[in-house]
PDB file of N, CA and C in Angstrom:
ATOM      1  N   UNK A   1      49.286  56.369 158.002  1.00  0.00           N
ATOM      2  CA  UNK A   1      50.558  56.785 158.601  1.00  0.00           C
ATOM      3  C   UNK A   1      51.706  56.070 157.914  1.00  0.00           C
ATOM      4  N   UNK A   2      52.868  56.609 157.535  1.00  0.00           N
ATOM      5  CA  UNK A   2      53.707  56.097 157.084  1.00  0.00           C
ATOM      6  C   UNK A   2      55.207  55.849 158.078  1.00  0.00           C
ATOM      7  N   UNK A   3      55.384  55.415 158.056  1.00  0.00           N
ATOM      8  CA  UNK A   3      56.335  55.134 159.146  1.00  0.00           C
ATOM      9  C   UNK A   3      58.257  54.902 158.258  1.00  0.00           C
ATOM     10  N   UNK A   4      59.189  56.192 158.492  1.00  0.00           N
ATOM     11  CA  UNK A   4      59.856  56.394 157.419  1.00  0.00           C
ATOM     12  C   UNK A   4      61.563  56.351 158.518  1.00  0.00           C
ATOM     13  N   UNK A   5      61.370  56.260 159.571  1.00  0.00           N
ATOM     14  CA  UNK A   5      62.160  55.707 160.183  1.00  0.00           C
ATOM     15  C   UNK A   5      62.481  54.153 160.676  1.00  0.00           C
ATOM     16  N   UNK A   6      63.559  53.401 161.058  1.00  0.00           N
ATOM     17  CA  UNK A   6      63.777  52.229 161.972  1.00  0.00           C
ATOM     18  C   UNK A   6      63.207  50.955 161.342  1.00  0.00           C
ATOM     19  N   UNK A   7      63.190  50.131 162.104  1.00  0.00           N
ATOM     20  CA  UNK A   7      62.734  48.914 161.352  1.00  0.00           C
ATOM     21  C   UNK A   7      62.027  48.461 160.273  1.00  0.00           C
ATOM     22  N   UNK A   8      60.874  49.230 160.447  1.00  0.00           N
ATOM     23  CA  UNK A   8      59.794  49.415 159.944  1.00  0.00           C
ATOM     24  C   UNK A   8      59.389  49.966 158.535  1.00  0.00           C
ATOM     25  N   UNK A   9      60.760  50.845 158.002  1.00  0.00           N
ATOM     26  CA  UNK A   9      60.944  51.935 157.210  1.00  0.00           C
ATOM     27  C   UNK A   9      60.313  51.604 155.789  1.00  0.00           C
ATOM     28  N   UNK A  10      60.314  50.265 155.111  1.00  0.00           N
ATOM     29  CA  UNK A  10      60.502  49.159 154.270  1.00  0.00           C
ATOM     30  C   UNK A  10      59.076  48.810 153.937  1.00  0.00           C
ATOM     31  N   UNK A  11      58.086  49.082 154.927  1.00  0.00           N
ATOM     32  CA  UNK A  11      56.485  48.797 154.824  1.00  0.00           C
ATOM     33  C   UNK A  11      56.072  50.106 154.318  1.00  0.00           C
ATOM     34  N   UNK A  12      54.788  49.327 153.994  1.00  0.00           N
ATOM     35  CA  UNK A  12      54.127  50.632 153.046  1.00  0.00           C
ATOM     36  C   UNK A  12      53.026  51.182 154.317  1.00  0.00           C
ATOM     37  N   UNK A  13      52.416  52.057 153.745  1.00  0.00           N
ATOM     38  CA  UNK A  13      51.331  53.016 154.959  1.00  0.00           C
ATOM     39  C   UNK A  13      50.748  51.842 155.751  1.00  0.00           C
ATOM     40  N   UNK A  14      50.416  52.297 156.922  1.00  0.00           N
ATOM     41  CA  UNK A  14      49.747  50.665 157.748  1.00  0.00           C
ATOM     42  C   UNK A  14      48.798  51.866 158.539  1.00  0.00           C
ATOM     43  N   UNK A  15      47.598  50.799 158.728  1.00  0.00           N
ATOM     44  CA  UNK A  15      46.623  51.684 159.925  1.00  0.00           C
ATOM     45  C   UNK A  15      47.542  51.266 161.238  1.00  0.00           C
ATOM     46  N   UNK A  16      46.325  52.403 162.204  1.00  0.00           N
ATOM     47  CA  UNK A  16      47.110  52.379 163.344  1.00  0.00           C
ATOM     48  C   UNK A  16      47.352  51.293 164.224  1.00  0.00           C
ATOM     49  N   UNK A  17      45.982  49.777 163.713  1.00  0.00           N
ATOM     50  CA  UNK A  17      45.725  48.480 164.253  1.00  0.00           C
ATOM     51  C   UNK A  17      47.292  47.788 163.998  1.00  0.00           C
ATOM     52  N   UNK A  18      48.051  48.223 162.273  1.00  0.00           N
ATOM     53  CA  UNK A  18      48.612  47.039 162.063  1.00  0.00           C
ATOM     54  C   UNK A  18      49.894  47.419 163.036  1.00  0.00           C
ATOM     55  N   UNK A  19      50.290  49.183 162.552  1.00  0.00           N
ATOM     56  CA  UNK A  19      51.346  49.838 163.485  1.00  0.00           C
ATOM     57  C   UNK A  19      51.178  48.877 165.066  1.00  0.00           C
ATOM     58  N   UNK A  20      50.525  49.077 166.053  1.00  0.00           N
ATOM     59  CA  UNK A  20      50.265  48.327 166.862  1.00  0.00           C
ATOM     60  C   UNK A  20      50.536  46.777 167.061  1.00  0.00           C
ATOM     61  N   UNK A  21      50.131  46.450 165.948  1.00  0.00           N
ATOM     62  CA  UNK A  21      50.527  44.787 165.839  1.00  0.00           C
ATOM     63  C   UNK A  21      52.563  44.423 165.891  1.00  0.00           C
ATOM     64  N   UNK A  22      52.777  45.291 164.985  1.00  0.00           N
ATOM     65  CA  UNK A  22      53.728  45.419 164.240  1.00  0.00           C
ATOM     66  C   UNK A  22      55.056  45.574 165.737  1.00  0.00           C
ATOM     67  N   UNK A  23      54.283  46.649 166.444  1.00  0.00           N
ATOM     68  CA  UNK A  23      55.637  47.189 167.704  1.00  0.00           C
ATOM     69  C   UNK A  23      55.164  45.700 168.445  1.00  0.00           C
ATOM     70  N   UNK A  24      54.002  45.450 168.995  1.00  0.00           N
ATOM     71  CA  UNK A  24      53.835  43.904 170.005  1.00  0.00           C
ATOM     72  C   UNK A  24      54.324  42.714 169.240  1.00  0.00           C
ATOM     73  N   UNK A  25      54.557  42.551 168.122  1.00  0.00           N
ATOM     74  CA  UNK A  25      55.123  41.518 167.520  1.00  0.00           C
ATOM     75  C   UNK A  25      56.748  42.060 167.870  1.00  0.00           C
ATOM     76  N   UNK A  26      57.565  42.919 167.733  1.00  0.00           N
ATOM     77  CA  UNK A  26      59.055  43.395 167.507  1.00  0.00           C
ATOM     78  C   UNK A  26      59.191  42.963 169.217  1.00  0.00           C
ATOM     79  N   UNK A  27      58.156  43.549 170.184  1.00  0.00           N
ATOM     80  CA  UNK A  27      58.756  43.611 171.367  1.00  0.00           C
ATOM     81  C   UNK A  27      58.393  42.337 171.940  1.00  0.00           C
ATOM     82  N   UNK A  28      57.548  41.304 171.292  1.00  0.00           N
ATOM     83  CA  UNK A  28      57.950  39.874 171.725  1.00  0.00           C
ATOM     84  C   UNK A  28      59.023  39.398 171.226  1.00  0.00           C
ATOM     85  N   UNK A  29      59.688  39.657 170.314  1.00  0.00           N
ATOM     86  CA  UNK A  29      60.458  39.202 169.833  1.00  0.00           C
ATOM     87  C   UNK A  29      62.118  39.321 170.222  1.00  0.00           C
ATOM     88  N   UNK A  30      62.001  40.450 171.201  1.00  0.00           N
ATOM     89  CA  UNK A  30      62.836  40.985 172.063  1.00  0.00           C
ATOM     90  C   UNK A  30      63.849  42.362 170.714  1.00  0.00           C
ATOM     91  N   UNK A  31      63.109  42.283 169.955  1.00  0.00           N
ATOM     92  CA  UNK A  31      64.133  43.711 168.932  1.00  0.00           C
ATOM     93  C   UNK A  31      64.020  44.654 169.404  1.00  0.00           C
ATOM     94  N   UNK A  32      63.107  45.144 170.177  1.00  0.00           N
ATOM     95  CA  UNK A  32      63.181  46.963 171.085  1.00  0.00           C
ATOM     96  C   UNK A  32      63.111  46.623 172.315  1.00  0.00           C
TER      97      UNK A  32
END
């Protein structure tokens, strides 16, 4: 999956584990 919007835009294809990692890391972090 490539993810071609928002924060994220900047990373290359990620499985759906890292996608996952990726939003629980942003939303501890308080960015969404």
């Amino acid at each position: 999956m490539r993810v071609t919007q928002g924060t994220f835009s900047f990373l290359p294809d990620l499985t759906d584990e890292q996608i996952a990692r990726q939003v629980d890391y942003a939303l501890s972090q308080g960015w969404a």
